[in-house]
PDB file of N, CA and C in Angstrom:
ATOM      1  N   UNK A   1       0.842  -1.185   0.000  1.00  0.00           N
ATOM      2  CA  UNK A   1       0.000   0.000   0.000  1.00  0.00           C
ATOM      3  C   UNK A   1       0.889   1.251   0.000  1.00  0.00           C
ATOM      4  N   UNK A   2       0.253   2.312  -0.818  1.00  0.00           N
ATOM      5  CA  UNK A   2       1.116   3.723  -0.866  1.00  0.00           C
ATOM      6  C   UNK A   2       1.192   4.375   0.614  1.00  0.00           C
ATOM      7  N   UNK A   3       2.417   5.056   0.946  1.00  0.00           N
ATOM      8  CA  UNK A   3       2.364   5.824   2.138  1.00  0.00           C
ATOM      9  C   UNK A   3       2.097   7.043   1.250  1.00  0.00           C
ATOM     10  N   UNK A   4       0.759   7.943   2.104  1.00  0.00           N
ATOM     11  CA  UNK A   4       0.764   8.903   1.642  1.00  0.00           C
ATOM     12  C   UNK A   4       0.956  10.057   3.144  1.00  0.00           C
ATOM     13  N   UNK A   5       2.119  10.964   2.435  1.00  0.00           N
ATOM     14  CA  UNK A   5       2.402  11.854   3.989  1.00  0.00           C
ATOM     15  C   UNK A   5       1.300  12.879   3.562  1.00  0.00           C
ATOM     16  N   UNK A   6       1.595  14.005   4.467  1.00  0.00           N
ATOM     17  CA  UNK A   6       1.084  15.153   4.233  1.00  0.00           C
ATOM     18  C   UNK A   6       1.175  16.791   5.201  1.00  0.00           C
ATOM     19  N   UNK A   7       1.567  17.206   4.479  1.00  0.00           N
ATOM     20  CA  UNK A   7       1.991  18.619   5.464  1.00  0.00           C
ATOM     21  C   UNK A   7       1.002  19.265   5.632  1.00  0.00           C
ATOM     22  N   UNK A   8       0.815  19.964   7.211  1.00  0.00           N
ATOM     23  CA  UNK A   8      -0.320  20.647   7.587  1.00  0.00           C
ATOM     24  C   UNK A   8       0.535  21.931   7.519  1.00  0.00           C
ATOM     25  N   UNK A   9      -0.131  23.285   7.105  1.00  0.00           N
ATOM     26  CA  UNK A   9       0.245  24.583   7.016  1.00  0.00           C
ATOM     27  C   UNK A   9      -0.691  25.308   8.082  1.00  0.00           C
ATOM     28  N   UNK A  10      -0.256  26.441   8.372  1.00  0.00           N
ATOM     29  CA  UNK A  10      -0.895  27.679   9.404  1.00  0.00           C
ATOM     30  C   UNK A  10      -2.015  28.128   8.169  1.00  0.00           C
ATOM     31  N   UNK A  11      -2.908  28.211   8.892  1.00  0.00           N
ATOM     32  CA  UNK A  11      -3.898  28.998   8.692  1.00  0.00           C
ATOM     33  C   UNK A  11      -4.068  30.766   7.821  1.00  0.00           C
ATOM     34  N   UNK A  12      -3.057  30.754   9.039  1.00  0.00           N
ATOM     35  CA  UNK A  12      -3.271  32.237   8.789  1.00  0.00           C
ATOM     36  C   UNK A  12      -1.484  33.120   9.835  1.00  0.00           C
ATOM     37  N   UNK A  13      -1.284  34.087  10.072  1.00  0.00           N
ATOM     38  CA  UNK A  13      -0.165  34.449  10.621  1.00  0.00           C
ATOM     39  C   UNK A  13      -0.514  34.418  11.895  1.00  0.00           C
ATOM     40  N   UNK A  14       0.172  34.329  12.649  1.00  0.00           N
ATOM     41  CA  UNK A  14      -0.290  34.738  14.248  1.00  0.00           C
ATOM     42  C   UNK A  14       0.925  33.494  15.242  1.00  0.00           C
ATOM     43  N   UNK A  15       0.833  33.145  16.514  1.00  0.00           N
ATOM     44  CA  UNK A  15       1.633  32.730  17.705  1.00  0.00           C
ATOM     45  C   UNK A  15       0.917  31.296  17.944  1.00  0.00           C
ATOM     46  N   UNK A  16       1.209  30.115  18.183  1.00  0.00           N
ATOM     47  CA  UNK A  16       0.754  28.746  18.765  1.00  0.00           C
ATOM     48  C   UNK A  16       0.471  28.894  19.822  1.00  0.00           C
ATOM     49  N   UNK A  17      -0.968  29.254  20.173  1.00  0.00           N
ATOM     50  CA  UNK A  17      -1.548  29.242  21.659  1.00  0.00           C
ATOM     51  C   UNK A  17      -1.663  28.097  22.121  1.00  0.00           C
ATOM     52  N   UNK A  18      -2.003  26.567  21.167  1.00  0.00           N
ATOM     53  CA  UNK A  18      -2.239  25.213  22.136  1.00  0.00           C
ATOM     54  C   UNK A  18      -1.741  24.570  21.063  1.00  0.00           C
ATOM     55  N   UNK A  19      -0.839  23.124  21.572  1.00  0.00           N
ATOM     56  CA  UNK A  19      -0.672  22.284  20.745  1.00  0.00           C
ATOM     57  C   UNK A  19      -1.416  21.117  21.554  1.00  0.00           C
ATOM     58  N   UNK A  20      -2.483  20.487  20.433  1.00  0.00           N
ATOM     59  CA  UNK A  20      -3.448  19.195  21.047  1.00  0.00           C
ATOM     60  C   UNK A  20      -2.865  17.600  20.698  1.00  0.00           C
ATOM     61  N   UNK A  21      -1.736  17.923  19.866  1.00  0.00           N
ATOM     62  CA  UNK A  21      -1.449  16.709  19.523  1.00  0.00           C
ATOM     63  C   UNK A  21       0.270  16.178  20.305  1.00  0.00           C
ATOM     64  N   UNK A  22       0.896  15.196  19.781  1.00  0.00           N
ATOM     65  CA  UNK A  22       1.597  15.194  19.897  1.00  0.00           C
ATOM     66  C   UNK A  22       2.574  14.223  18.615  1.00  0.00           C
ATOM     67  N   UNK A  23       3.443  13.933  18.801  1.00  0.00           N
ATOM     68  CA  UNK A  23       4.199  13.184  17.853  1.00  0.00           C
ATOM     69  C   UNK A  23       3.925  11.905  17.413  1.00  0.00           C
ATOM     70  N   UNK A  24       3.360  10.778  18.700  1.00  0.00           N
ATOM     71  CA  UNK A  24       2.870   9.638  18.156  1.00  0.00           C
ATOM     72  C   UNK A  24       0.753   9.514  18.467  1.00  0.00           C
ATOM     73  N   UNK A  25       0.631  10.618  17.993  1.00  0.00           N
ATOM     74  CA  UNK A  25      -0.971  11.253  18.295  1.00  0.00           C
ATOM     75  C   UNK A  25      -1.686  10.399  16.436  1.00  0.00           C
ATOM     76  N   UNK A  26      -2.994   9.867  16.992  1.00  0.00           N
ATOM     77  CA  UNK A  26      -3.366   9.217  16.040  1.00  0.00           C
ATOM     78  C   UNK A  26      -4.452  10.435  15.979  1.00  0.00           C
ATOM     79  N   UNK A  27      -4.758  11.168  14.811  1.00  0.00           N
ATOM     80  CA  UNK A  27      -6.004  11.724  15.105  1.00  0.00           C
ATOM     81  C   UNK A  27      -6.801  11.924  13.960  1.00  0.00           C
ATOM     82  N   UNK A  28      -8.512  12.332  14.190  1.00  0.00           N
ATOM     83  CA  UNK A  28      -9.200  11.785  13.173  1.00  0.00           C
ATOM     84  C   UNK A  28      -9.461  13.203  12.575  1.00  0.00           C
ATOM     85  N   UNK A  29     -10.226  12.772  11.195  1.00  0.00           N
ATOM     86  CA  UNK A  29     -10.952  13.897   9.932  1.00  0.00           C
ATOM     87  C   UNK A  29     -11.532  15.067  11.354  1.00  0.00           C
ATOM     88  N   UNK A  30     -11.317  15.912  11.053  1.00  0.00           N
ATOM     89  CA  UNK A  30     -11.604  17.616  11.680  1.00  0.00           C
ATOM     90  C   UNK A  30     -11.061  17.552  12.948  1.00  0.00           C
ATOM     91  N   UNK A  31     -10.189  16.600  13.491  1.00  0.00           N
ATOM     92  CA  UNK A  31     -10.003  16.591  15.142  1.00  0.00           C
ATOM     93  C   UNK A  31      -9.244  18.096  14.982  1.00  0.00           C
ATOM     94  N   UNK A  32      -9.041  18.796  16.386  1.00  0.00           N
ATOM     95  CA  UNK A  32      -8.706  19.824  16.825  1.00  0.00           C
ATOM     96  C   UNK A  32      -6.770  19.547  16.931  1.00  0.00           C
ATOM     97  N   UNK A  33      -5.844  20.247  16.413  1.00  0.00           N
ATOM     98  CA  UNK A  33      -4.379  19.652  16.218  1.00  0.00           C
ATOM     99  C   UNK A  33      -3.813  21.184  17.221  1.00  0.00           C
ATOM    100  N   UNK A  34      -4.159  22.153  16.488  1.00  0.00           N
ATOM    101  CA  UNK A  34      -3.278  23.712  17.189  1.00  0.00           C
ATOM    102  C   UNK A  34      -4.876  24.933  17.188  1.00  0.00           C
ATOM    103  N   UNK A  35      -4.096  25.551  18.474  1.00  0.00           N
ATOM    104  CA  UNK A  35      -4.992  27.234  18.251  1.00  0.00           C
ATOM    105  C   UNK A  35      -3.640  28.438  18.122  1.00  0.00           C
ATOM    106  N   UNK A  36      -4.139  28.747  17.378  1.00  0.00           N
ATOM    107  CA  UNK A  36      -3.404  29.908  17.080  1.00  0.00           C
ATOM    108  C   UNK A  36      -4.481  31.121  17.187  1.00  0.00           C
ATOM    109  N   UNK A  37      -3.414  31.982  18.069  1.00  0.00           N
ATOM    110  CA  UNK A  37      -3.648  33.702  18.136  1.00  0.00           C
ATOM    111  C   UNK A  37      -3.175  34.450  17.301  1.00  0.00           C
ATOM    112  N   UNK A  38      -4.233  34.962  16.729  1.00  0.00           N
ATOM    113  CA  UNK A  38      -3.864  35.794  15.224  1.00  0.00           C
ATOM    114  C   UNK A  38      -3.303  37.261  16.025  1.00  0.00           C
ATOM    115  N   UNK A  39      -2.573  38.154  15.267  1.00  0.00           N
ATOM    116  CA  UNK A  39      -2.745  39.494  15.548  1.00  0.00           C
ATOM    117  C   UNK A  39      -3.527  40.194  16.317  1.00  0.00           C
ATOM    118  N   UNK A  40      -4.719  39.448  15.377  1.00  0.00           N
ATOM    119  CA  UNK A  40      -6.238  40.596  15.566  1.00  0.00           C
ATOM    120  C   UNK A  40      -6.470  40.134  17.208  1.00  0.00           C
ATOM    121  N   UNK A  41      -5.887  39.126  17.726  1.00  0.00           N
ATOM    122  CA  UNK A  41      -6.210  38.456  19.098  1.00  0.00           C
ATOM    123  C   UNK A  41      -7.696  37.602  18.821  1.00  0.00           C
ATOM    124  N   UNK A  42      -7.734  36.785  17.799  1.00  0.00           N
ATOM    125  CA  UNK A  42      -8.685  36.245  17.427  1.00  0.00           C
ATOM    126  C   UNK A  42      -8.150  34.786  17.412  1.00  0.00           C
ATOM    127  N   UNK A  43      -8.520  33.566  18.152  1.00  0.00           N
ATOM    128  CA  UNK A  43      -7.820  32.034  18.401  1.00  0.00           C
ATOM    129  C   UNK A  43      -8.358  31.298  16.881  1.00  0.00           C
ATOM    130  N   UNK A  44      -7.580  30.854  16.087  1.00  0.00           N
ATOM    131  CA  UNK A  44      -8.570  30.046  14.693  1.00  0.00           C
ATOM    132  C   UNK A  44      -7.623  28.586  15.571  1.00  0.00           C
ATOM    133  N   UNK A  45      -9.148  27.683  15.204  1.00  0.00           N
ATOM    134  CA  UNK A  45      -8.763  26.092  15.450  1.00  0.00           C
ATOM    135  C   UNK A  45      -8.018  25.619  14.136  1.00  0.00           C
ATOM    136  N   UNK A  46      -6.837  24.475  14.655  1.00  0.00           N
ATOM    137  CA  UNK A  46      -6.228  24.406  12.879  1.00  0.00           C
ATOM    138  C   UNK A  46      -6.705  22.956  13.196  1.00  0.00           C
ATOM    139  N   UNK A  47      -7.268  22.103  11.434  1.00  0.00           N
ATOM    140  CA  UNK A  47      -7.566  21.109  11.439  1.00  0.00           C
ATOM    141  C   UNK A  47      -7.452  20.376  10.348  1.00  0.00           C
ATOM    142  N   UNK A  48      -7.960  19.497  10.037  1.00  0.00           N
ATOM    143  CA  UNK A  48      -7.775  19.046   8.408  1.00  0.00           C
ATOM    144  C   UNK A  48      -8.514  17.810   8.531  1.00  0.00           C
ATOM    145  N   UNK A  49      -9.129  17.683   6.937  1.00  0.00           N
ATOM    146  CA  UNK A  49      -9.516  16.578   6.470  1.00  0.00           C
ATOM    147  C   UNK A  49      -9.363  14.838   6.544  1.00  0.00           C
ATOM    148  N   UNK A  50      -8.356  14.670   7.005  1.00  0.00           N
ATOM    149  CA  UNK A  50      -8.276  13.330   6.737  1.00  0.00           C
ATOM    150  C   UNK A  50      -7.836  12.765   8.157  1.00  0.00           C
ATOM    151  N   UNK A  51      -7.208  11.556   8.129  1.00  0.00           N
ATOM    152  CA  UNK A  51      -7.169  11.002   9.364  1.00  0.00           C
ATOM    153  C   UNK A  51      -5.683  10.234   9.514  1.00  0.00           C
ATOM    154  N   UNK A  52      -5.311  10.086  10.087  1.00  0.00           N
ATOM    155  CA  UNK A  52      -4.070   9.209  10.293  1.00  0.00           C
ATOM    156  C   UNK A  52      -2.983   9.309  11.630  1.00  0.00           C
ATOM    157  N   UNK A  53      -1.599   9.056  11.054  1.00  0.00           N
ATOM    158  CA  UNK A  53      -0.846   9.453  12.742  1.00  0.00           C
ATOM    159  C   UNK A  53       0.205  10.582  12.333  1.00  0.00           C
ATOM    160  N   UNK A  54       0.612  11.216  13.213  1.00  0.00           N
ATOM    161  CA  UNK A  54       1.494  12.592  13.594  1.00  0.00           C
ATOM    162  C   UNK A  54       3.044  11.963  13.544  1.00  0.00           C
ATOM    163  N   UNK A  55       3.616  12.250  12.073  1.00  0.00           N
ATOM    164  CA  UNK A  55       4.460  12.097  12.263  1.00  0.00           C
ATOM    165  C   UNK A  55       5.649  12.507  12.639  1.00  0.00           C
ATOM    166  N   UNK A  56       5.462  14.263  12.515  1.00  0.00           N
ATOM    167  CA  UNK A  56       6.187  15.219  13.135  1.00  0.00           C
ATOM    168  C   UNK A  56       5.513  16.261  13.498  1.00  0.00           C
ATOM    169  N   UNK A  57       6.450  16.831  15.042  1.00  0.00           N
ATOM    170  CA  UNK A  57       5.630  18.514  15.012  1.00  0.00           C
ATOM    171  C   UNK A  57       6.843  19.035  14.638  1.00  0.00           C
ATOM    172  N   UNK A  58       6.339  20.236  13.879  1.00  0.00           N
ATOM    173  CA  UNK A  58       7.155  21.313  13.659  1.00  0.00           C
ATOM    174  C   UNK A  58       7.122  22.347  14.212  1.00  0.00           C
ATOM    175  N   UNK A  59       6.760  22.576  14.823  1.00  0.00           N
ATOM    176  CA  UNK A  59       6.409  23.708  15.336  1.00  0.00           C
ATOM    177  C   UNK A  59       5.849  23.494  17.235  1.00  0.00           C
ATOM    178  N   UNK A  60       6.218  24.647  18.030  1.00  0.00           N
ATOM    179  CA  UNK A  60       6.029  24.769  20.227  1.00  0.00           C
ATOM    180  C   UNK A  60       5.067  25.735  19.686  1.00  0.00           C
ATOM    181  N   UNK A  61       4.705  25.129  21.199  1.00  0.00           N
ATOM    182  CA  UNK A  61       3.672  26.425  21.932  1.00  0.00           C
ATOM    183  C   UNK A  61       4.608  27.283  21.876  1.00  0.00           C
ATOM    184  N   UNK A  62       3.816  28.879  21.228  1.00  0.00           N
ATOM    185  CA  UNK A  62       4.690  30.119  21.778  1.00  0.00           C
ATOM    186  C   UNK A  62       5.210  30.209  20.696  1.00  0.00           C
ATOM    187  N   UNK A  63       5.174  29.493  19.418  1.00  0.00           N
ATOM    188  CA  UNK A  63       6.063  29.858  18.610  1.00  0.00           C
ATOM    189  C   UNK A  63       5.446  30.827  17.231  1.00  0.00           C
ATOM    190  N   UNK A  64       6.031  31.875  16.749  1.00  0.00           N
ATOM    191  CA  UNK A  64       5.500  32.712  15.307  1.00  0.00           C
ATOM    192  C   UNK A  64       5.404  32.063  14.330  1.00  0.00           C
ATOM    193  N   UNK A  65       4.194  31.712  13.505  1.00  0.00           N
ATOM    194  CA  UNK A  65       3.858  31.259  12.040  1.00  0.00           C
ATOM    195  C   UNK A  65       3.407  32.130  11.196  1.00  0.00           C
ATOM    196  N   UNK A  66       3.525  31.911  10.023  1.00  0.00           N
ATOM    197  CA  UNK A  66       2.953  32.522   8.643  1.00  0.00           C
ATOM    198  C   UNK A  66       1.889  31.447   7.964  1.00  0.00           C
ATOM    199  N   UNK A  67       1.566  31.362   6.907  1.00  0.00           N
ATOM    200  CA  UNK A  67       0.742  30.869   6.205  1.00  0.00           C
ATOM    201  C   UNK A  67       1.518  29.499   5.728  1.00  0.00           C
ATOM    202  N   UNK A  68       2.630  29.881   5.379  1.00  0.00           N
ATOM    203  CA  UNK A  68       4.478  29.117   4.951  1.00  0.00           C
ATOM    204  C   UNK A  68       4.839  28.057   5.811  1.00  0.00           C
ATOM    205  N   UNK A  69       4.171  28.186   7.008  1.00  0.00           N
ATOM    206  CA  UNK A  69       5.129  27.433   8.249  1.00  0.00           C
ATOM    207  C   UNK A  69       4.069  26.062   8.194  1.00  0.00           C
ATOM    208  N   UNK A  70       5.012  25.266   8.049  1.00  0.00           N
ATOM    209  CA  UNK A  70       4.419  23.543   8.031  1.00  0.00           C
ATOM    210  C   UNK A  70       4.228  23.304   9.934  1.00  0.00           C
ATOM    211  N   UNK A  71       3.401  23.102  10.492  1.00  0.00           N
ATOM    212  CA  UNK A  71       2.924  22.563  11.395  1.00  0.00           C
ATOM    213  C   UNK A  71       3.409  21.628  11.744  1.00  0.00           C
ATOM    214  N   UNK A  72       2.905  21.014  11.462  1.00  0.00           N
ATOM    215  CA  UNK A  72       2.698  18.882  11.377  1.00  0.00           C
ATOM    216  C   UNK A  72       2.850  17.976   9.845  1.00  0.00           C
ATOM    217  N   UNK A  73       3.033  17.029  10.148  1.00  0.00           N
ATOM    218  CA  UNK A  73       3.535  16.039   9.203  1.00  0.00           C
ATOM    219  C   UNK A  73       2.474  14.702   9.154  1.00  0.00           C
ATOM    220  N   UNK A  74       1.512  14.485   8.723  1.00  0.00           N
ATOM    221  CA  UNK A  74       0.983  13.209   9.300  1.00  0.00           C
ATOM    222  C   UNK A  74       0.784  12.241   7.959  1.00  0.00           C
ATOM    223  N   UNK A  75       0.619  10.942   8.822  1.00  0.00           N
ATOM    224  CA  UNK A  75       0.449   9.920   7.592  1.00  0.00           C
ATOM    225  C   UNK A  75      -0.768   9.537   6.964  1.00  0.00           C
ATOM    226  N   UNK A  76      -1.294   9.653   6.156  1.00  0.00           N
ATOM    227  CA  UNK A  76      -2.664   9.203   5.633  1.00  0.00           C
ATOM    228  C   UNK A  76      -3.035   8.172   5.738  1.00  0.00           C
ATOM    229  N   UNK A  77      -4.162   7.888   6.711  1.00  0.00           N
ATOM    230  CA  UNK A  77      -4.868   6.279   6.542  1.00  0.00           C
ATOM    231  C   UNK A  77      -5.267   5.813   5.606  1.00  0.00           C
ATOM    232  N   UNK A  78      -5.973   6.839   4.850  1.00  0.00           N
ATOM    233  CA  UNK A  78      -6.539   6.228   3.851  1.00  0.00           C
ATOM    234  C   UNK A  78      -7.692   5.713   4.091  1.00  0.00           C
ATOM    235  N   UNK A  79      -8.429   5.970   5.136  1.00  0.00           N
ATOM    236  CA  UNK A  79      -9.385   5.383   5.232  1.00  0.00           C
ATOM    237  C   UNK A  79     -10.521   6.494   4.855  1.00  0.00           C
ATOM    238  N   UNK A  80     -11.784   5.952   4.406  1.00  0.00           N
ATOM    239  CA  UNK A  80     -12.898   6.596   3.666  1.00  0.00           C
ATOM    240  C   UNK A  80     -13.625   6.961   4.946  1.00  0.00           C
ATOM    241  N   UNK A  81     -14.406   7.981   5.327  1.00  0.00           N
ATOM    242  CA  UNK A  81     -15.245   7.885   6.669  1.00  0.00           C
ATOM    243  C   UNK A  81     -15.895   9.240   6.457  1.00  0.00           C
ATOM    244  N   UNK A  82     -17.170   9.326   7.396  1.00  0.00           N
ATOM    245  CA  UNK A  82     -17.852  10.260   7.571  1.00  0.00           C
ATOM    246  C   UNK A  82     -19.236  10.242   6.855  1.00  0.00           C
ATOM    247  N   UNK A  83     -20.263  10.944   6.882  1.00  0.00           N
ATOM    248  CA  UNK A  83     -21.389  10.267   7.479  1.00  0.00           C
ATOM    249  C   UNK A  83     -22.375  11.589   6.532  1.00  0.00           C
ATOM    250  N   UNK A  84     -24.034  10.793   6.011  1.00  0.00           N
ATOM    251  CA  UNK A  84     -24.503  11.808   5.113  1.00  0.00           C
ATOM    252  C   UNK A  84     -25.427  12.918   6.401  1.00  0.00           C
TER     253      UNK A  84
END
């Protein structure tokens, strides 16, 4: 079977207020991964589509992102899910 990776990007610019995951973190389609504090002092939840395991963080609490800055690294399950 194909490994498919995949890089998670920032949202938007702003500081890592929470990191929810961790390195060997299995987590699913929309789970909650980082909050980031924008400028505006506005928290956006970062999340993504698919499901699988955390294969890297890139990124601490406390730390400055751009739009540019890769997050996380995770592996694609591949699995089909979610509901009409």
């Amino acid at each position: 079977m194909k490994e498919v990776l995949q890089n998670v990007y920032s949202p938007c610019d702003g500081t890592i207020k929470e990191v929810f995951v961790n390195r060997s973190s299995y987590v699913y389609e929309w789970e909650p991964l980082f909050s980031i504090e924008t400028k505006e002092q506005k928290e956006v939840e970062v999340s993504i589509g698919i499901s699988g395991n955390i294969t890297s963080l890139e990124i601490s609490q406390g730390q400055s992102v751009t739009p540019n800055t890769v997050l996380t690294i995770l592996r694609d399950d591949l699995e089909i899910t979610g509901s009409d």
